[in-house]
N, C-alpha and C. Protein backbone atom coordinates (compact mmCIF):
# COMPACT_ATOMS: atom_id res chain seq x y z
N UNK A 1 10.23 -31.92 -18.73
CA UNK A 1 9.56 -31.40 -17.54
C UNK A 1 8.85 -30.11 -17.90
N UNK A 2 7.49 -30.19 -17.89
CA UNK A 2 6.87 -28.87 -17.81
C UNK A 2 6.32 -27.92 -17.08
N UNK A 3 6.11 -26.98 -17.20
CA UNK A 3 5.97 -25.67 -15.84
C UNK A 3 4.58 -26.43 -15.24
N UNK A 4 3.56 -26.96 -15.99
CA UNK A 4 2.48 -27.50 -15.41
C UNK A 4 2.50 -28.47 -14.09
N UNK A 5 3.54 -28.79 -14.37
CA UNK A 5 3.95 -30.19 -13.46
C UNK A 5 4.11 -29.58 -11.80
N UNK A 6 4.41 -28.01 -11.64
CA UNK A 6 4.55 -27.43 -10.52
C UNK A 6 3.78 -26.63 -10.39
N UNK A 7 2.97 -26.62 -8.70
CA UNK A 7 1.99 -26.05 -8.88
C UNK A 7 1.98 -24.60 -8.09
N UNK A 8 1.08 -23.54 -8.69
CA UNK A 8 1.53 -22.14 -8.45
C UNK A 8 1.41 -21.64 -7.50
N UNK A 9 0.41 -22.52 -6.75
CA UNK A 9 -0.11 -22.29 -5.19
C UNK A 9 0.94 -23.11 -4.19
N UNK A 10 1.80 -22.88 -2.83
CA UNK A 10 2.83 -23.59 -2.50
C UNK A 10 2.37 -23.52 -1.47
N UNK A 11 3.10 -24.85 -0.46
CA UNK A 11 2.79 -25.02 0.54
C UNK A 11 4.05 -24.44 1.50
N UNK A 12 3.94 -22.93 1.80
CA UNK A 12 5.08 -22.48 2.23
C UNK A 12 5.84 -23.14 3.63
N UNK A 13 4.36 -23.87 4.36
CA UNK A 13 5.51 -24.30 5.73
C UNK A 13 6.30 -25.61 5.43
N UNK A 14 5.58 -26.44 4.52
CA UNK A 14 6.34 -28.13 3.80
C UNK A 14 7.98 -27.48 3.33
N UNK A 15 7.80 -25.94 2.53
CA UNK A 15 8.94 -25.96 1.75
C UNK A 15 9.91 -25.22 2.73
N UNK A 16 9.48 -24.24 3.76
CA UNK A 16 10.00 -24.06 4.92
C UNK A 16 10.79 -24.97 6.05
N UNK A 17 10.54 -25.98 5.71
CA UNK A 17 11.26 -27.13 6.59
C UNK A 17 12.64 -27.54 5.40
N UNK A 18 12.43 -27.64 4.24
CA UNK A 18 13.56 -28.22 3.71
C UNK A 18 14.50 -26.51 3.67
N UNK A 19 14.27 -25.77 3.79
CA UNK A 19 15.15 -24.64 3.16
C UNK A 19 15.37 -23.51 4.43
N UNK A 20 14.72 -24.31 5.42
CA UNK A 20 14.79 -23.24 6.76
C UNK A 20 16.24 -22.78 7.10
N UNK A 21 17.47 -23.36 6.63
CA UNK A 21 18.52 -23.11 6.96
C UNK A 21 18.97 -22.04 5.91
N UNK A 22 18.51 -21.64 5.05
CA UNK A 22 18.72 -20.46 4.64
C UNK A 22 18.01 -19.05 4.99
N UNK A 23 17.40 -19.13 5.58
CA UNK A 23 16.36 -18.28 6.11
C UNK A 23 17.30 -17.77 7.65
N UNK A 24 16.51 -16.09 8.30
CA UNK A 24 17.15 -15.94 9.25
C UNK A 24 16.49 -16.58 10.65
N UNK A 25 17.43 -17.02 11.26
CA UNK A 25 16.80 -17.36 12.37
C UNK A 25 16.82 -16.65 13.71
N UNK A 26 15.72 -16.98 14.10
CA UNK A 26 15.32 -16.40 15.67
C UNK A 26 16.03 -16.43 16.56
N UNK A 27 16.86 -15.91 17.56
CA UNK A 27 18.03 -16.12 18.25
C UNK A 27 17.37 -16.94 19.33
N UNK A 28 17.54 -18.27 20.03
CA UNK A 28 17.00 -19.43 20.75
C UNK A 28 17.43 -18.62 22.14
N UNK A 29 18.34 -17.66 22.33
CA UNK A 29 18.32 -17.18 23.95
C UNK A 29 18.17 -15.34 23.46
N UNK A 30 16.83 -14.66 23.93
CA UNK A 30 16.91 -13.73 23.79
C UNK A 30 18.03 -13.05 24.85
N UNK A 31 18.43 -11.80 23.93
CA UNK A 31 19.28 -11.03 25.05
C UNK A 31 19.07 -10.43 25.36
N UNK A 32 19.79 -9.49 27.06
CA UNK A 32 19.19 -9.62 28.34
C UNK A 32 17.96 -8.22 28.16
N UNK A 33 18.23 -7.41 27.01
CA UNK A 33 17.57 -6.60 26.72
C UNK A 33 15.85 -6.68 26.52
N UNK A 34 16.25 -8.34 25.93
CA UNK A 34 14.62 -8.75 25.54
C UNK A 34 14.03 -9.91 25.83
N UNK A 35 14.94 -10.00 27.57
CA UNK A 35 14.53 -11.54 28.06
C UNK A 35 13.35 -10.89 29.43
N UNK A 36 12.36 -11.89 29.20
CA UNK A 36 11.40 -11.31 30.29
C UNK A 36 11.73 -11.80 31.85
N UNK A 37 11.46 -10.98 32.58
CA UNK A 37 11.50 -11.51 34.37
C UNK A 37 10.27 -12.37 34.37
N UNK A 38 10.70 -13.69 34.43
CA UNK A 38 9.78 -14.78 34.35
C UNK A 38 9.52 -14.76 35.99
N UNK A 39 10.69 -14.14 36.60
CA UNK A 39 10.16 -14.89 38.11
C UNK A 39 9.35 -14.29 38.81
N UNK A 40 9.22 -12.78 37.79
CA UNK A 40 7.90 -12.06 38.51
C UNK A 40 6.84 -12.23 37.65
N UNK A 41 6.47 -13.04 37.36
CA UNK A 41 4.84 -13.26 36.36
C UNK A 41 4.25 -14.42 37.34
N UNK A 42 2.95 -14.13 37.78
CA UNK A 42 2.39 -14.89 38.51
C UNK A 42 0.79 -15.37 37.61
N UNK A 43 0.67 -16.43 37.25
CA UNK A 43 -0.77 -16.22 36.27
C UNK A 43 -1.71 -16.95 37.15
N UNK A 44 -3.22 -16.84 36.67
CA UNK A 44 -4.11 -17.59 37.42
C UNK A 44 -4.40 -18.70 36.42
N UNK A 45 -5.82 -19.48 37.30
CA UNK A 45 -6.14 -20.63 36.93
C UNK A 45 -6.40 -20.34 34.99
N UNK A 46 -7.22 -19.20 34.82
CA UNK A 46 -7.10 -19.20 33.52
C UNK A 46 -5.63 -18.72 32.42
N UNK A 47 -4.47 -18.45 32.89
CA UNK A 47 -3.28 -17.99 32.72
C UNK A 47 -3.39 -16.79 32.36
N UNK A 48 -3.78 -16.01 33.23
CA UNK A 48 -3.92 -14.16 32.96
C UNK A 48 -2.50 -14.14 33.80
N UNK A 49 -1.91 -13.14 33.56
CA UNK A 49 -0.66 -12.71 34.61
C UNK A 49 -1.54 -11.89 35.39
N UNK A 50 -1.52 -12.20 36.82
CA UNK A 50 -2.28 -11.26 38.04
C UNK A 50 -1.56 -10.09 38.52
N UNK A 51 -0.14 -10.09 38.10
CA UNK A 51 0.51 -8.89 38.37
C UNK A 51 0.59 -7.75 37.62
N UNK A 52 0.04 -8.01 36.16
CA UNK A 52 0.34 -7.01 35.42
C UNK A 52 -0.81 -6.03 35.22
N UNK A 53 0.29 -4.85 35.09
CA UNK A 53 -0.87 -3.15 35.86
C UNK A 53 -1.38 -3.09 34.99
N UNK A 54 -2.39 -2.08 35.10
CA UNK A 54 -3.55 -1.61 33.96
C UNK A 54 -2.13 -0.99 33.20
N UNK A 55 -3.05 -0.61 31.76
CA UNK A 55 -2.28 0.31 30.56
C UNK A 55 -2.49 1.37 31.40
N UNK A 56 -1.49 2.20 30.53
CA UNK A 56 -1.51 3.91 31.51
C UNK A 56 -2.66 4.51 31.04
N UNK A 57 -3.87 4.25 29.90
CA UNK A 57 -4.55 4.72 29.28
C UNK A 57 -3.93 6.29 29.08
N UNK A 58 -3.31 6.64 27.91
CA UNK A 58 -2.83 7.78 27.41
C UNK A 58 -3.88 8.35 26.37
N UNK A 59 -3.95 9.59 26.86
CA UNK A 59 -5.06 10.40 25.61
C UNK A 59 -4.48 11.57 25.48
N UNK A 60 -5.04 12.48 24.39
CA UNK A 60 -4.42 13.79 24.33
C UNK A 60 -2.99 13.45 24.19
N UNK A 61 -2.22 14.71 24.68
CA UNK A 61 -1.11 15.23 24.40
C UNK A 61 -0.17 14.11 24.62
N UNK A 62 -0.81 13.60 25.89
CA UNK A 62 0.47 12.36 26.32
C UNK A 62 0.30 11.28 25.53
N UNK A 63 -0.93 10.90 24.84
CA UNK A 63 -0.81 9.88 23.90
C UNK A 63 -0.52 10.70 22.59
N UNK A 64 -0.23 11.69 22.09
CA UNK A 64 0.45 12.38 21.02
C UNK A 64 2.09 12.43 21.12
N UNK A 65 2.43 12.62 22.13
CA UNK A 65 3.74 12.20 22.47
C UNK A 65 4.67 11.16 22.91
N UNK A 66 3.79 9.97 23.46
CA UNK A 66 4.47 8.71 23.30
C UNK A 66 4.14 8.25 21.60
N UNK A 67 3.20 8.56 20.57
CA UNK A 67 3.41 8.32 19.31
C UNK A 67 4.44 9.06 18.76
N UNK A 68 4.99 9.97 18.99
CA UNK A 68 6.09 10.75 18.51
C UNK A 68 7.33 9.88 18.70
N UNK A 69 7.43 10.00 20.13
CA UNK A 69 8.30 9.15 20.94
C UNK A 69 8.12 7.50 19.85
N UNK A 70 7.47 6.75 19.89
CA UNK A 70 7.38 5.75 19.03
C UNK A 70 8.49 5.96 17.61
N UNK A 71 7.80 6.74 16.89
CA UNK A 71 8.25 7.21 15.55
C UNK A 71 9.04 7.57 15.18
N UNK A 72 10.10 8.07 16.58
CA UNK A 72 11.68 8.86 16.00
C UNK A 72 12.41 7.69 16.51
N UNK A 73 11.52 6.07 16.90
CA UNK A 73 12.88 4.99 16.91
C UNK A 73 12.59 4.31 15.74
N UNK A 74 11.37 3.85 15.44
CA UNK A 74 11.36 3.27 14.00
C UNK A 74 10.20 3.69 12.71
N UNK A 75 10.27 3.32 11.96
CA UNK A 75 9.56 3.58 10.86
C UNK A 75 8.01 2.17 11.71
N UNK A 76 6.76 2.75 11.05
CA UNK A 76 5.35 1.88 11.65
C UNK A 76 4.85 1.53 10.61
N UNK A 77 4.51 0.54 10.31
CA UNK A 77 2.81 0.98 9.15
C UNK A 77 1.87 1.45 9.88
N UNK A 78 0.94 2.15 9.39
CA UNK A 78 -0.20 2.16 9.85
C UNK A 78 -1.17 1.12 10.60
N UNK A 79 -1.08 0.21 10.40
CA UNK A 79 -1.94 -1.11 10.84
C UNK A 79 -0.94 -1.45 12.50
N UNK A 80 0.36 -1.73 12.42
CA UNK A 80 1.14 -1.53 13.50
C UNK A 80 1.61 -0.79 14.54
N UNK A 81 1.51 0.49 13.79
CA UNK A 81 1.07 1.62 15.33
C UNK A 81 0.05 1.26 15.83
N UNK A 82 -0.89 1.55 15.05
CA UNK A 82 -2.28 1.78 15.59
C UNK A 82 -2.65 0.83 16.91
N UNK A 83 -1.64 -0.98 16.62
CA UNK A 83 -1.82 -2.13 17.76
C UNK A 83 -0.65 -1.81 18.39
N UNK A 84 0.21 -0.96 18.54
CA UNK A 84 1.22 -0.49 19.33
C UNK A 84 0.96 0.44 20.64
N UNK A 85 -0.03 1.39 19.74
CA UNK A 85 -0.59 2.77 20.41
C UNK A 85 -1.46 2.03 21.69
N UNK A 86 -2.34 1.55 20.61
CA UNK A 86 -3.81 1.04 21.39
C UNK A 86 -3.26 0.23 22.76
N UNK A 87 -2.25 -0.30 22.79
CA UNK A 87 -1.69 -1.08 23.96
C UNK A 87 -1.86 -0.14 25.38
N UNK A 88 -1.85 0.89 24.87
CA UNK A 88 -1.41 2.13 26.36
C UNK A 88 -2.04 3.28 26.25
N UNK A 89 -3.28 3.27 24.83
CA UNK A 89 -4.23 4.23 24.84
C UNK A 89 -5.20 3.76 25.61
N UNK A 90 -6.02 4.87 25.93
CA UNK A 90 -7.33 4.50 26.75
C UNK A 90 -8.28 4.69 25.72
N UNK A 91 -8.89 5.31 24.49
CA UNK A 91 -9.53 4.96 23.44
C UNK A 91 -8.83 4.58 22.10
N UNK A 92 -9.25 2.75 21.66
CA UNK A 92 -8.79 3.21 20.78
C UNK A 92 -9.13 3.90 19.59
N UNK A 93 -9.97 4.18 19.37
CA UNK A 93 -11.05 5.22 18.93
C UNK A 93 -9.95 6.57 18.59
N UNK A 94 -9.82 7.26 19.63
CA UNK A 94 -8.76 8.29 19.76
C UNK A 94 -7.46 7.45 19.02
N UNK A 95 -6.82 6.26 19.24
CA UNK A 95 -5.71 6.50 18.56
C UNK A 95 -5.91 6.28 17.05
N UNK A 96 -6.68 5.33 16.43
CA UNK A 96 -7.12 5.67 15.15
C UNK A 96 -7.06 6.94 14.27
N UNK A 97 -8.04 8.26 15.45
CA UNK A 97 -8.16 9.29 14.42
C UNK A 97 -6.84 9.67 14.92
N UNK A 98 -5.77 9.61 15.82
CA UNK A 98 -4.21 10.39 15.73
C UNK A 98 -3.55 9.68 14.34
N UNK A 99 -3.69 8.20 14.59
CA UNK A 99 -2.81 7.75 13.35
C UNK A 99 -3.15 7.90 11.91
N UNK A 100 -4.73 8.50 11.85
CA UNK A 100 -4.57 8.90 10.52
C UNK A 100 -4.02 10.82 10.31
N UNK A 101 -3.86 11.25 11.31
CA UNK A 101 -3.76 12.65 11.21
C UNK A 101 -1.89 12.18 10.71
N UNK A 102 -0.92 11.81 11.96
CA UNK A 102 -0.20 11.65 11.52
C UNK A 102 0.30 11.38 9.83
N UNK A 103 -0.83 10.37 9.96
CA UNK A 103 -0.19 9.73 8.05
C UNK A 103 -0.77 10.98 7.12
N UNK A 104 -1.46 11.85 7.20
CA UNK A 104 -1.86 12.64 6.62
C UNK A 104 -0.39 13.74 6.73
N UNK A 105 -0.14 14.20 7.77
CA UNK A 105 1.07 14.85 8.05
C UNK A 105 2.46 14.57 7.78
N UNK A 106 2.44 12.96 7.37
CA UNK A 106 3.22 12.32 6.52
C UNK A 106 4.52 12.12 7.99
N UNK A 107 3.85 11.95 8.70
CA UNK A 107 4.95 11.43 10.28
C UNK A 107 4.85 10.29 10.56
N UNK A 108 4.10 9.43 9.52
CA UNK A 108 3.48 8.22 9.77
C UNK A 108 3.50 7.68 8.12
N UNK A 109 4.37 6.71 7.70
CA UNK A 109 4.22 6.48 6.36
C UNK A 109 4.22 5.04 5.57
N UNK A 110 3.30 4.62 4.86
CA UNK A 110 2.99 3.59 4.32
C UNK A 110 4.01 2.91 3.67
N UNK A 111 4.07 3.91 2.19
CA UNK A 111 5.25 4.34 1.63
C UNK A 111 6.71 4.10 2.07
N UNK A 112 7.04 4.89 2.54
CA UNK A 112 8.76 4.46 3.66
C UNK A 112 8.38 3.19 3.96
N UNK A 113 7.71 2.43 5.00
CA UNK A 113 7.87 1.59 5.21
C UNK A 113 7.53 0.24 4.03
N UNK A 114 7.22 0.62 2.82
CA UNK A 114 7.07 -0.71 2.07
C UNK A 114 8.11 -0.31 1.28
N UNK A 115 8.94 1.04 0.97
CA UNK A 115 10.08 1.01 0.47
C UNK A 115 11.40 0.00 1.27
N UNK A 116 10.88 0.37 2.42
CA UNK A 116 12.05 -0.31 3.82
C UNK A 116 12.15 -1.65 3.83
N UNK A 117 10.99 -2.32 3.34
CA UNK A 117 10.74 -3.98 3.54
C UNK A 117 11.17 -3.82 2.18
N UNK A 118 11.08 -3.75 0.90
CA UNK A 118 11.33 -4.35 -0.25
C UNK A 118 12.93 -4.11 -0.57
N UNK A 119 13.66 -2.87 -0.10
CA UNK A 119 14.86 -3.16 0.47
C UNK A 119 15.55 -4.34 1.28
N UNK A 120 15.20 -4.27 2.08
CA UNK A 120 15.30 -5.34 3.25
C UNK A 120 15.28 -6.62 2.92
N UNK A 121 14.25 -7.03 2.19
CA UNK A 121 13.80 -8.27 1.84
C UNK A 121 14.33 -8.44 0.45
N UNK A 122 15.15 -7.45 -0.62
CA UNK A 122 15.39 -8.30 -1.94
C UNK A 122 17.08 -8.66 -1.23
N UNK A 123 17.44 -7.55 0.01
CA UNK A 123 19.33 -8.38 0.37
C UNK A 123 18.95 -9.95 0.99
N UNK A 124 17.60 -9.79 1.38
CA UNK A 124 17.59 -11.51 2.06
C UNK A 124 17.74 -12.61 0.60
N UNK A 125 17.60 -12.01 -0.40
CA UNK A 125 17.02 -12.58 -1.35
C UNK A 125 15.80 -13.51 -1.43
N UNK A 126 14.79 -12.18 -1.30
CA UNK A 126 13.22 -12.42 -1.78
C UNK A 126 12.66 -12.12 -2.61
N UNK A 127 12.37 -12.84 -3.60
CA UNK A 127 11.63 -12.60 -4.62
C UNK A 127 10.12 -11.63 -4.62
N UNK A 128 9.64 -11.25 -5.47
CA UNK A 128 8.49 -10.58 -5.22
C UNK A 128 6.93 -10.93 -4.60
N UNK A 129 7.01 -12.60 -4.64
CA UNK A 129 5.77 -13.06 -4.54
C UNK A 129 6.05 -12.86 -2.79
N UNK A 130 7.26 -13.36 -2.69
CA UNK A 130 7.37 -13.11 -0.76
C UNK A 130 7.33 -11.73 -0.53
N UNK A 131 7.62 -10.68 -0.90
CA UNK A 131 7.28 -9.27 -0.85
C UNK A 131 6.21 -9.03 -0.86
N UNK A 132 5.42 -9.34 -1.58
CA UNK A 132 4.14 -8.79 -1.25
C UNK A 132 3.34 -9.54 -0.35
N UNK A 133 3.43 -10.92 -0.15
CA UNK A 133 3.14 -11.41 0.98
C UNK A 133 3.57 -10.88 2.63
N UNK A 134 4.80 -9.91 2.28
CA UNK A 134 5.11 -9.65 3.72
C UNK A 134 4.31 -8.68 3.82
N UNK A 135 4.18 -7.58 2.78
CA UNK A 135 3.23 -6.45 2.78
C UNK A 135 2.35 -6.51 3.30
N UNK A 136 1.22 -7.90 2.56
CA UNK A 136 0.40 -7.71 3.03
C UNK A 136 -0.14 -8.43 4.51
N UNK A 137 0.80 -8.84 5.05
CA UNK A 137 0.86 -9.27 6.46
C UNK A 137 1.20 -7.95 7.24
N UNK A 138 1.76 -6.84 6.72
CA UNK A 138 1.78 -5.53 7.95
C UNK A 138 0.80 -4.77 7.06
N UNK A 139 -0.62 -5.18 6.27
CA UNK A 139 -1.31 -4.78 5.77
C UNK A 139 -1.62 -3.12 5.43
N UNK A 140 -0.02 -3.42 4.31
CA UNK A 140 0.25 -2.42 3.47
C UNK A 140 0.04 -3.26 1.84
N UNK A 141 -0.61 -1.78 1.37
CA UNK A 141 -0.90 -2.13 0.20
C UNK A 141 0.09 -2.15 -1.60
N UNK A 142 0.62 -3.36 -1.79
CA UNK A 142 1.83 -3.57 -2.35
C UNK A 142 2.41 -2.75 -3.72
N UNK A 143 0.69 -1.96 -4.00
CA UNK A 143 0.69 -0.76 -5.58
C UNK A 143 1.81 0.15 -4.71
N UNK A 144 1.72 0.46 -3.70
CA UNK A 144 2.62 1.39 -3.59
C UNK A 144 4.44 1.05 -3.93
N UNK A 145 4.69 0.42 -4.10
CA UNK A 145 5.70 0.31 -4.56
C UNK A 145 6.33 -0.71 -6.06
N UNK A 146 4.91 -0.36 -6.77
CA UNK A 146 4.24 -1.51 -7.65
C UNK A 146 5.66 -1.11 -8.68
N UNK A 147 5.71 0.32 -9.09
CA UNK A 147 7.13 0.71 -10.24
C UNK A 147 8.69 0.04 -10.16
N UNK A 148 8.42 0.10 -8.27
CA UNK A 148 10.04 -0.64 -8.17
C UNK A 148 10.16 -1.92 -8.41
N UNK A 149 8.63 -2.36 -7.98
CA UNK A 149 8.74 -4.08 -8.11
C UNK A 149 9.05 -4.23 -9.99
N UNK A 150 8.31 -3.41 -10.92
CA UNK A 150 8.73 -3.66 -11.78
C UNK A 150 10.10 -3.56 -12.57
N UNK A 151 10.36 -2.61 -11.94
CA UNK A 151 11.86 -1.60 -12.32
C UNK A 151 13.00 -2.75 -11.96
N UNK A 152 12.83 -3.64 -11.22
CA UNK A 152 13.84 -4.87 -9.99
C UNK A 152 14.41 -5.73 -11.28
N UNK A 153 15.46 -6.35 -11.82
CA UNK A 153 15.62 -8.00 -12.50
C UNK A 153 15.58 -8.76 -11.74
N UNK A 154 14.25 -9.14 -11.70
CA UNK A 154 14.16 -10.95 -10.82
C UNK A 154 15.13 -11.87 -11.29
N UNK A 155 14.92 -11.53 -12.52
CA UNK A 155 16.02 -12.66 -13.05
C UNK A 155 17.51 -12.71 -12.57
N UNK A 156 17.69 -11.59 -12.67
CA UNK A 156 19.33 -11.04 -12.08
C UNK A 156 19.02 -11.61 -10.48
N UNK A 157 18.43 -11.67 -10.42
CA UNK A 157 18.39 -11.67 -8.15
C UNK A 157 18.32 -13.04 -8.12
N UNK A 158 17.06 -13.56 -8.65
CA UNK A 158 16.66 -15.80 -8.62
C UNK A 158 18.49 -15.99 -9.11
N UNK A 159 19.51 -15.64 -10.17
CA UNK A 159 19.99 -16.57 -11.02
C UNK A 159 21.48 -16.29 -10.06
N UNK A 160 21.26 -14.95 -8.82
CA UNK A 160 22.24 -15.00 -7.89
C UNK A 160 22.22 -15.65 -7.28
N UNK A 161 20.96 -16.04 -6.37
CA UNK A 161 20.41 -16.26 -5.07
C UNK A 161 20.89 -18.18 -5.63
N UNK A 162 20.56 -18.28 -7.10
CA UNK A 162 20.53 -19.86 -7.52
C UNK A 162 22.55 -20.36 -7.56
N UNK A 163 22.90 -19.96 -8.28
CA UNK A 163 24.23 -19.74 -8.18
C UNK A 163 25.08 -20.09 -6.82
N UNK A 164 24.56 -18.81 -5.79
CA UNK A 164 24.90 -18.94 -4.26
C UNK A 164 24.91 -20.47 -3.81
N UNK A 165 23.77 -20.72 -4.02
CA UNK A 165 23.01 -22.13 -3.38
C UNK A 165 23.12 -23.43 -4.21
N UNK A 166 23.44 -23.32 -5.43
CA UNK A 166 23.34 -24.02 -6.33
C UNK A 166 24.84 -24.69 -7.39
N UNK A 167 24.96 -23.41 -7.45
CA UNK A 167 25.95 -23.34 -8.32
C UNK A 167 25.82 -22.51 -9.47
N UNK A 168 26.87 -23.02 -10.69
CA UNK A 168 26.57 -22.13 -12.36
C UNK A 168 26.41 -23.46 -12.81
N UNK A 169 26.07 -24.30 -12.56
CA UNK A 169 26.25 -26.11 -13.62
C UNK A 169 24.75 -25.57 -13.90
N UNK A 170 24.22 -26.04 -15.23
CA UNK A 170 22.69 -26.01 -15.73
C UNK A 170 22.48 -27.25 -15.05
N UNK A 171 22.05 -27.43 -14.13
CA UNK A 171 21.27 -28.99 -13.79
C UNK A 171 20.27 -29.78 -14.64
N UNK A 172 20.37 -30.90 -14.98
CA UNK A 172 19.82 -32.22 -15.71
C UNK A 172 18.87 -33.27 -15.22
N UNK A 173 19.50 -33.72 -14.23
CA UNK A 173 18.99 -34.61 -13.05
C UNK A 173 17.25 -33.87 -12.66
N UNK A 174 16.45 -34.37 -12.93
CA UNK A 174 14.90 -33.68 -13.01
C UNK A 174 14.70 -33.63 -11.69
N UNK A 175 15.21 -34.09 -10.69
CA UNK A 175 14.98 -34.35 -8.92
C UNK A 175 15.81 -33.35 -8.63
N UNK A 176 16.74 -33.32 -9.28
CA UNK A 176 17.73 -31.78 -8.53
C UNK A 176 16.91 -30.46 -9.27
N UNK A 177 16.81 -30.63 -10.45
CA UNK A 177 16.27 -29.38 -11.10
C UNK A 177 15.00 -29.37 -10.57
N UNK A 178 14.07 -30.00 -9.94
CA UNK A 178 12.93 -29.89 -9.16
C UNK A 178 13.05 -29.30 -7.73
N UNK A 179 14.26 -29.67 -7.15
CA UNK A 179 14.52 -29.25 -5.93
C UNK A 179 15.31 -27.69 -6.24
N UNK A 180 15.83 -27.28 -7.06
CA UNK A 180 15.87 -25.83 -7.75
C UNK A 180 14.47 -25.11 -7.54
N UNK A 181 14.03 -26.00 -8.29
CA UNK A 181 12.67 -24.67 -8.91
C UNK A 181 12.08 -24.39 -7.45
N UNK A 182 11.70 -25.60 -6.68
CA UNK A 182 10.95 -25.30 -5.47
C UNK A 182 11.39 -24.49 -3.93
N UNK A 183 13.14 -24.25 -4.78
CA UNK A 183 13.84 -23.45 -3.62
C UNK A 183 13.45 -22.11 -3.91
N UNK A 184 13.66 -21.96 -5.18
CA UNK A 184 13.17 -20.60 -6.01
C UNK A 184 11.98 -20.37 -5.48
N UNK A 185 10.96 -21.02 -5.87
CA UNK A 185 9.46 -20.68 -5.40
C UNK A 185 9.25 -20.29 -4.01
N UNK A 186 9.78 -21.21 -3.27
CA UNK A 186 9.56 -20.61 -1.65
C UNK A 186 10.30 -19.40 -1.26
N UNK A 187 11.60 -18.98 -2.51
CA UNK A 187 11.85 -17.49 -1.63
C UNK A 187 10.83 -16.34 -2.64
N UNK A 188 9.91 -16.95 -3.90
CA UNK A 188 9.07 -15.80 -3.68
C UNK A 188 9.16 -15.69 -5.05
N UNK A 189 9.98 -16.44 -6.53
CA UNK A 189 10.16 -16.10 -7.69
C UNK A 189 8.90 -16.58 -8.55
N UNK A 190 8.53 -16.17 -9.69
CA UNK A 190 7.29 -16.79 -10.32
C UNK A 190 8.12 -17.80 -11.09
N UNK A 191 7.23 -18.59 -11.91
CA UNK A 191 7.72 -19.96 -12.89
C UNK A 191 8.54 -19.34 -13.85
N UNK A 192 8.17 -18.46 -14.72
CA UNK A 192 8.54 -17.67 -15.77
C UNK A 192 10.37 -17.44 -15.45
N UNK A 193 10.32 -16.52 -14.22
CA UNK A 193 12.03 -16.59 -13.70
C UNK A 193 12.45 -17.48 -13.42
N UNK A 194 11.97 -18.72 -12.48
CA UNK A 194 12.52 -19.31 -12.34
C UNK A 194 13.09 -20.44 -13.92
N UNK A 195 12.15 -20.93 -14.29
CA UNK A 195 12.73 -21.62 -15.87
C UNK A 195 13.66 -20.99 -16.47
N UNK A 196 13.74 -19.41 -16.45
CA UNK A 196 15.25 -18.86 -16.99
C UNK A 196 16.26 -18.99 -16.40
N UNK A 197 16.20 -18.79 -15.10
CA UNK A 197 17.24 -18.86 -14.30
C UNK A 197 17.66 -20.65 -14.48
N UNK A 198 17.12 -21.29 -13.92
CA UNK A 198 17.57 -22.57 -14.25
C UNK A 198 18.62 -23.35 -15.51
N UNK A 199 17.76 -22.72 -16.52
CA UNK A 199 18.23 -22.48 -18.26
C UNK A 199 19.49 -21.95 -18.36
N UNK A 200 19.57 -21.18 -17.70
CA UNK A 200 20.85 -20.00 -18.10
C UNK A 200 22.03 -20.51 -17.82
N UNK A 201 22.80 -20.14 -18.69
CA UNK A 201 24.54 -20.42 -18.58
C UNK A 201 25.07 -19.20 -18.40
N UNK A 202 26.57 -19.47 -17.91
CA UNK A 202 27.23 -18.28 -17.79
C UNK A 202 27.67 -17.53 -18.69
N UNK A 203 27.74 -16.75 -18.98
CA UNK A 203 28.40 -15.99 -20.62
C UNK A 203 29.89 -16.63 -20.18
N UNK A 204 30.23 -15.96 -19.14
CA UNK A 204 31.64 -15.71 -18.96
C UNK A 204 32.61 -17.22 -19.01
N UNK A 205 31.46 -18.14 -18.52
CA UNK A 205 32.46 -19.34 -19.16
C UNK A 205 32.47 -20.17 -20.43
N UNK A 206 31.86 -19.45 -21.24
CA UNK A 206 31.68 -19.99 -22.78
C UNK A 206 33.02 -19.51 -23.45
């Protein structure tokens, strides 16, 4: 079996259906914290909700202080405030130039937050190719944390994550060792790790 035989480009939602049960899932009844009053939403013929008020349009100080207010509950990217802000700013024009003052002031950080996801995402056990894919979906740019990605053993993380799910047996069977590699791939490992990881035996039981 050769690395050619698998191809580098994946079809993440095909491989998403076989492996979705390792993945976290969406809780099917939000709780009561984050369940909406359905019985007050009234929509029209085009499904606008007719009840819901204008934005407060916030400018100035009061839109400087609900971004504050924002920021001391979670870490933002930049790209995500900015559609956070804009929800309840009245220019978004104005919140643009706040959110770059912030990130300039460093109250607002790219950085932290792609340190926070690549944390986050290697305990899910994600490989790097899904890391930077998440990055660049909260369109942060992935050099910033380009040293750690290198500094990381993929190999050490794929040959846990394989182990967990798999076992320590070197698999033989080319349909199981296929269904390996492509579990690997969808959480994000390149070919290179994954063929080692696969390969590898345990020291400890030799």
């Amino acid at each position: 079996m050769t690395k050619d035989y698998f191809p580098l480009l994946l079809d993440y939602e095909a491989l998403k259906q076989q492996f979705a049960e390792d993945e976290d899932q969406i809780p099917a009844n939000p709780t009561s914290s984050q369940s909406l009053n359905t019985d007050a939403l009234h929509f029209d013929a085009n499904g606008k909700d007719i009840n819901t008020e204008k934005k407060p349009g916030l400018t100035g100080t009061r839109l400087r202080s609900y971004a504050f207010a924002v920021l001391t509950r979670k870490e933002y990217s930049k790209a995500d405030l900015i559609e956070k802000l804009a929800l309840y700013a009245d220019s978004r024009d104005e919140v643009i130039q706040l959110v770059e003052e912030l990130a300039r002031e460093n109250y607002q950080s790219d950085q932290r937050v792609a340190e926070l996801m690549l944390s986050s995402q290697k305990r899910k056990g994600k490989g790097p190719n899904r890391i930077k894919l998440a990055l660049k979906n909260k369109k942060i740019n992935s050099e910033l944390i380009q040293d750690e990605l290198k500094e990381t053993d993929w190999v050490a993380q794929a040959y846990s994550l394989k182990v967990k799910k798999f076992g320590k047996e070197v698999e033989r069977d080319p349909k199981l060792k296929a269904k390996q590699i492509r579990f690997l791939q969808y959480r994000g490992f390149d070919l290179d790790t994954i063929f080692k990881v696969i390969a590898r035996k345990d020291l400890n039981d030799e």
